[in-house]
Structure formats: structure tokens, C-alpha cells
C-alpha atoms as a PDB file:
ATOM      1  CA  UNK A   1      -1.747   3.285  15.168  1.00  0.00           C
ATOM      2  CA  UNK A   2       0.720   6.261  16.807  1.00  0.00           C
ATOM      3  CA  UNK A   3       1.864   8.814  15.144  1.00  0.00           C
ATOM      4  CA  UNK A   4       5.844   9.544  14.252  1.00  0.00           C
ATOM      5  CA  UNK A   5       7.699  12.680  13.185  1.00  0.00           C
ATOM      6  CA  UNK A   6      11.201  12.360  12.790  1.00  0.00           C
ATOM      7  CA  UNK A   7      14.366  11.476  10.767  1.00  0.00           C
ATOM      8  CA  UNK A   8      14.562   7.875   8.875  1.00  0.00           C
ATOM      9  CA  UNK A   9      17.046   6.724   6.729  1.00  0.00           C
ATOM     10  CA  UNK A  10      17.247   4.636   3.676  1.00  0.00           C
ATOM     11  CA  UNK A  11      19.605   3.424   1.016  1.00  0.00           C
ATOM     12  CA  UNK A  12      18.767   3.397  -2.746  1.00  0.00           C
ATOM     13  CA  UNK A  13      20.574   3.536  -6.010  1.00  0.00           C
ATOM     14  CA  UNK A  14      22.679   6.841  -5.902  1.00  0.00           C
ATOM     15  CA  UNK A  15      20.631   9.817  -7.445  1.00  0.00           C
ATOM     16  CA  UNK A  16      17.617   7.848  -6.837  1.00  0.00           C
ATOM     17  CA  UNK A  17      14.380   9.368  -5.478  1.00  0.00           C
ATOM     18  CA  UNK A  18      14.334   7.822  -1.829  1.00  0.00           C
ATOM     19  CA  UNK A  19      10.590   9.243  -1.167  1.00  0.00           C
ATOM     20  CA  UNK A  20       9.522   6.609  -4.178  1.00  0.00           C
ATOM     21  CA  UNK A  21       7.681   3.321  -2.604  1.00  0.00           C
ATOM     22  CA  UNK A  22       9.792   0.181  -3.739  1.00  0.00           C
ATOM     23  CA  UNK A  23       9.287  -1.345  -6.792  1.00  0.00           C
ATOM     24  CA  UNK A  24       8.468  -4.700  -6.269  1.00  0.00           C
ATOM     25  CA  UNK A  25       4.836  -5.693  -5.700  1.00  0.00           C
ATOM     26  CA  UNK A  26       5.849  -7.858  -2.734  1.00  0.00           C
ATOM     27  CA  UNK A  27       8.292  -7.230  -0.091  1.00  0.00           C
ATOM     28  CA  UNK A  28       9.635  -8.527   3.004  1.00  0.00           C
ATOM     29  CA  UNK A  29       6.974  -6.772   5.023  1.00  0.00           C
ATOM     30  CA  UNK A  30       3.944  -5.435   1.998  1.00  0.00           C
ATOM     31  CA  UNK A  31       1.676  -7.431   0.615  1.00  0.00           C
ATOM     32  CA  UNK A  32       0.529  -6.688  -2.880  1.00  0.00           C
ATOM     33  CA  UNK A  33      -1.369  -3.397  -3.513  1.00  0.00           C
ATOM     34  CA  UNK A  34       0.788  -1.924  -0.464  1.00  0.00           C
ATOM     35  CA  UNK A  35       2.797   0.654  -0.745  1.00  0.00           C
ATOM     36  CA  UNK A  36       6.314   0.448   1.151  1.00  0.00           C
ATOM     37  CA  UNK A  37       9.364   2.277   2.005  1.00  0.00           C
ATOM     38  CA  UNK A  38      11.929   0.399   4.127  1.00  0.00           C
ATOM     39  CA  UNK A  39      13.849   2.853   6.192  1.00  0.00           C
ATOM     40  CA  UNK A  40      15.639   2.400   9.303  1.00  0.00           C
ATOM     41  CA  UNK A  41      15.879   5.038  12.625  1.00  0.00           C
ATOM     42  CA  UNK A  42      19.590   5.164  12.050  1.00  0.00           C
ATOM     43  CA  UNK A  43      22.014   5.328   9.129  1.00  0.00           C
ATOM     44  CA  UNK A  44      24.334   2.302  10.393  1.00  0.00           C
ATOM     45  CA  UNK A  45      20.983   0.429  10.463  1.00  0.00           C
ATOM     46  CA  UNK A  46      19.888   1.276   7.306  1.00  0.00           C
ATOM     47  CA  UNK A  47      23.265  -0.184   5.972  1.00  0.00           C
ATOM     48  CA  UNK A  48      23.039  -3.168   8.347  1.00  0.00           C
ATOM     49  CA  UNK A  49      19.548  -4.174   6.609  1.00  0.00           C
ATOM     50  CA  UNK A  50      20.557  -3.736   3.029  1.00  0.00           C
ATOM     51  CA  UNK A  51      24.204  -5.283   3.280  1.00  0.00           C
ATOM     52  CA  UNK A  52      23.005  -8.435   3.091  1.00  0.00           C
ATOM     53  CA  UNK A  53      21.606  -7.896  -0.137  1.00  0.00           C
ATOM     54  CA  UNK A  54      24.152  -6.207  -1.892  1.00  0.00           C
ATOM     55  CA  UNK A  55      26.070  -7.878  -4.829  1.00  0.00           C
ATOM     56  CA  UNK A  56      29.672  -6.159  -6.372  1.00  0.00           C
ATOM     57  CA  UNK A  57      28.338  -5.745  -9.235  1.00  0.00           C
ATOM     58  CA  UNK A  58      25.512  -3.995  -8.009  1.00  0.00           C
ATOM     59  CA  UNK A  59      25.430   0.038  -8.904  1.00  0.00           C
ATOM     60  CA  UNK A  60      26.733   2.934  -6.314  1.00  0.00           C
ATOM     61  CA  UNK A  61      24.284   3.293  -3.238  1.00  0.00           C
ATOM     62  CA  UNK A  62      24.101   6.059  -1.286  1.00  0.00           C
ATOM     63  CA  UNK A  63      22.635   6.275   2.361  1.00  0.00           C
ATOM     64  CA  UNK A  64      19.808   9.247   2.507  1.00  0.00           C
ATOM     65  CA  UNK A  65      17.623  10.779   5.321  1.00  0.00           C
ATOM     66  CA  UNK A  66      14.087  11.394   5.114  1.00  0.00           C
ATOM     67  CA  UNK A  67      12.411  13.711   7.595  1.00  0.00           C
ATOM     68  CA  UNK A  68       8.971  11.987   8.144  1.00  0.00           C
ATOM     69  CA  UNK A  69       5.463  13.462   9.443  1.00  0.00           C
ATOM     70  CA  UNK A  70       3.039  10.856   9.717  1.00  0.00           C
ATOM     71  CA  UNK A  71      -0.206  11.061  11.766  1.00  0.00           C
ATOM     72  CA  UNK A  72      -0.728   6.816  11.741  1.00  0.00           C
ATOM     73  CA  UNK A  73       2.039   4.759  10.971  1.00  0.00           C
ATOM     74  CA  UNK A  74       1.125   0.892  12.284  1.00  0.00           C
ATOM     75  CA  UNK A  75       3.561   0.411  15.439  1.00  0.00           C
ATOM     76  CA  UNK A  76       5.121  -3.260  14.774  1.00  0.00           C
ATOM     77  CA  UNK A  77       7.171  -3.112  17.868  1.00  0.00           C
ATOM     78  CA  UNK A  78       6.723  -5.576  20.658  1.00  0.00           C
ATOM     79  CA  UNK A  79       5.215  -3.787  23.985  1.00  0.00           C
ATOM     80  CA  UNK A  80       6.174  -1.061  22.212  1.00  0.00           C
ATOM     81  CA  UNK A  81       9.499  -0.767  22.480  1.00  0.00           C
ATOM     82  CA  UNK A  82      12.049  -0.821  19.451  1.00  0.00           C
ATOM     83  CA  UNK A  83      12.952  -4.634  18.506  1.00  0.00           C
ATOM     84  CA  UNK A  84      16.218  -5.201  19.089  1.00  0.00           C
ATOM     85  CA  UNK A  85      19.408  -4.711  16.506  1.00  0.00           C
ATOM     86  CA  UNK A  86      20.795  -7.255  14.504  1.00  0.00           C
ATOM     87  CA  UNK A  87      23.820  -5.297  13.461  1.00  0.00           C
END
């Protein structure tokens, strides 16, 4: 566990609350019972992680920043440096 203070960024549905945890029970990365908000260090990689899931149908998103003060956030990098992009 390290701690992290700093700027994240996230998409969600435009005038949505983007402090909320996700909806769904399950994610990508949480397990049931787990609360989760996917965020990214940058605001091209926040886009870069939800494009894939976007539909044209879907409703206006909007890309948000959340300043973040966390005294143990679980560090899932590798030798703990950032993973790589896949923009």
C-alpha cells in the first residue's frame, strides 16, 4: 500500500457525479462488495480506456478531474513503475 495525492481523471455520463463508485457489482478490476472508480493519470487516457466501450447511441460524456488524497491506495504497477500505455 503507498499513498497518492494528486489529479485523476474519469469520464461519466455528462452532469454525472464522477466521485460516485460504478454501478455495476463487478468490474474489470472489483470483485463484488468492492467499491471502484476507474480513473486514469491523464485525460487522453481516460478517453483511451473508455473509447472502446462507447456506442453512438450512447448519451453525451464528458471527461472530469478528480483531485485525490488517499493515504493507501493498493499499487498494481509492476516494480513499481506505471504499466505502459495502450493508447
Amino acid at each position: 500500500m503507498i499513498p497518492f495525492f494528486g489529479i485523476v481523471w474519469n469520464v461519466v455520463l455528462a452532469g454525472e457525479d464522477a466521485r460516485l463508485p460504478v454501478a455495476t457489482p463487478e468490474g474489470a478490476f472489483h470483485h463484488a462488495g468492492q467499491r471502484a472508480i476507474y480513473a486514469a493519470l491523464t485525460a487522453e487516457g481516460a478517453i483511451a480506456a473508455r473509447w472502446p466501450l462507447a456506442h453512438p447511441d450512447d448519451p453525451p460524456r464528458e471527461v472530469v478531474p478528480l483531485r485525490v488524497a488517499l493515504a493507501r491506495v493498493a499499487d498494481a504497477r509492476r516494480d513499481g513503475r506505471p504499466a505502459q500505455s495502450w493508447q
